[in-house]
Protein backbone atom coordinates (compact mmCIF):
# COMPACT_ATOMS: atom_id res chain seq x y z
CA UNK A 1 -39.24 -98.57 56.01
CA UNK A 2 -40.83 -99.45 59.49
CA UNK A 3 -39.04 -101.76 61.96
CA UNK A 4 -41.62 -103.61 64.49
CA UNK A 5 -40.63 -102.78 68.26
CA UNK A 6 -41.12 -106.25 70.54
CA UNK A 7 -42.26 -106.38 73.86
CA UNK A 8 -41.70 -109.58 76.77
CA UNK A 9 -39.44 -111.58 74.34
CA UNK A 10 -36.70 -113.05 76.76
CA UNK A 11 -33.05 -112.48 76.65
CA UNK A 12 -31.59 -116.25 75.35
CA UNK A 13 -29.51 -117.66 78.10
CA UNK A 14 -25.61 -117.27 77.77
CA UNK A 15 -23.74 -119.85 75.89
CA UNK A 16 -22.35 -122.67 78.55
CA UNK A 17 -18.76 -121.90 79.06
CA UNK A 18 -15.80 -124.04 80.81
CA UNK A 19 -17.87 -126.92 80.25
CA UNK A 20 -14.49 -128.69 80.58
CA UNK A 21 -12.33 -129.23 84.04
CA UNK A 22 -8.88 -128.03 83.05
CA UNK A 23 -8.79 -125.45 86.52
CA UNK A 24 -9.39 -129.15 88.23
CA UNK A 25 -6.75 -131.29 86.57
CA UNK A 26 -3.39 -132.47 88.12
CA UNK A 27 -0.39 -133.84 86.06
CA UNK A 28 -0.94 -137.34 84.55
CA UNK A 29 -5.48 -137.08 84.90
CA UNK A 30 -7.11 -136.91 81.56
CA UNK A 31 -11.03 -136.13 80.39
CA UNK A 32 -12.74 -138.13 77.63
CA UNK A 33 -14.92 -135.86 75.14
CA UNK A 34 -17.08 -136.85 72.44
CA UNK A 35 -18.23 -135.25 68.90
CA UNK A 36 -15.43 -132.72 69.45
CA UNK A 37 -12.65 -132.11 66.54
CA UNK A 38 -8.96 -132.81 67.73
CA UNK A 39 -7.82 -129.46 66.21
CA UNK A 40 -11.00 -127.89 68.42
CA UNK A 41 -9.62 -129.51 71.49
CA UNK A 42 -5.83 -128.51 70.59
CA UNK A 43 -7.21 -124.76 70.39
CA UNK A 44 -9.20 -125.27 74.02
CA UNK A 45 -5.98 -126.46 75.35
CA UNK A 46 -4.26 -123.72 74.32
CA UNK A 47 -6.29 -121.85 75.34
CA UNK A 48 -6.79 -122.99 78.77
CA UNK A 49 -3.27 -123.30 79.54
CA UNK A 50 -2.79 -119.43 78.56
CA UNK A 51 -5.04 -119.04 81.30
CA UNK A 52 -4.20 -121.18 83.69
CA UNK A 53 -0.68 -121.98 83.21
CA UNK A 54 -0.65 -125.46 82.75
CA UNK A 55 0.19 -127.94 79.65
CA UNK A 56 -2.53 -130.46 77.84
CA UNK A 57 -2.06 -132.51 74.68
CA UNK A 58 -5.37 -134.02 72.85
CA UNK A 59 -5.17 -137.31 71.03
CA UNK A 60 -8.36 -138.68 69.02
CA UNK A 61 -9.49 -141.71 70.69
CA UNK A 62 -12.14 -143.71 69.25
CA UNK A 63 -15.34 -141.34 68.47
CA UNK A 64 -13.89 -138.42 70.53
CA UNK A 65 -11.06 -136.77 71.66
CA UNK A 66 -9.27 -137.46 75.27
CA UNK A 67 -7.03 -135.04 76.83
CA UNK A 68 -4.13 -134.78 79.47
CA UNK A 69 -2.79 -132.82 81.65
CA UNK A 70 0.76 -132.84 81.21
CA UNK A 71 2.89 -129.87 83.56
């Protein structure tokens, strides 16, 4: 078995991360997302409020998802 070495193929770039401004919220603002599952925005929110100490509830809202900042 022989395994081809590659040279000058570029490194992909790094997945986009944070795309979404929970750092930036205050109590009672909300962001609008679309395309995005409510159970994949429940898990962000989580997520992000492990991190940062804050609270945020999704709701589906037409095609998308919007979410609050709650405490």
């Amino acid at each position: 078995m022989s395994i081809a070495i590659d040279k000058d193929i570029p490194i992909p770039a790094e997945k986009k991360r944070n795309i979404y401004p929970y750092k930036q919220m205050d109590v009672g603002e909300s962001f609008f997302t679309e395309g995005v599952r409510v159970q994949i925005m429940c898990n962000l929110n989580y997520r992000a409020g492990k991190a940062t100490g804050k609270k945020f509830i999704a709701r589906r809202e037409g095609n998308g998802v919007r979410v609050w900042r709650t405490a």
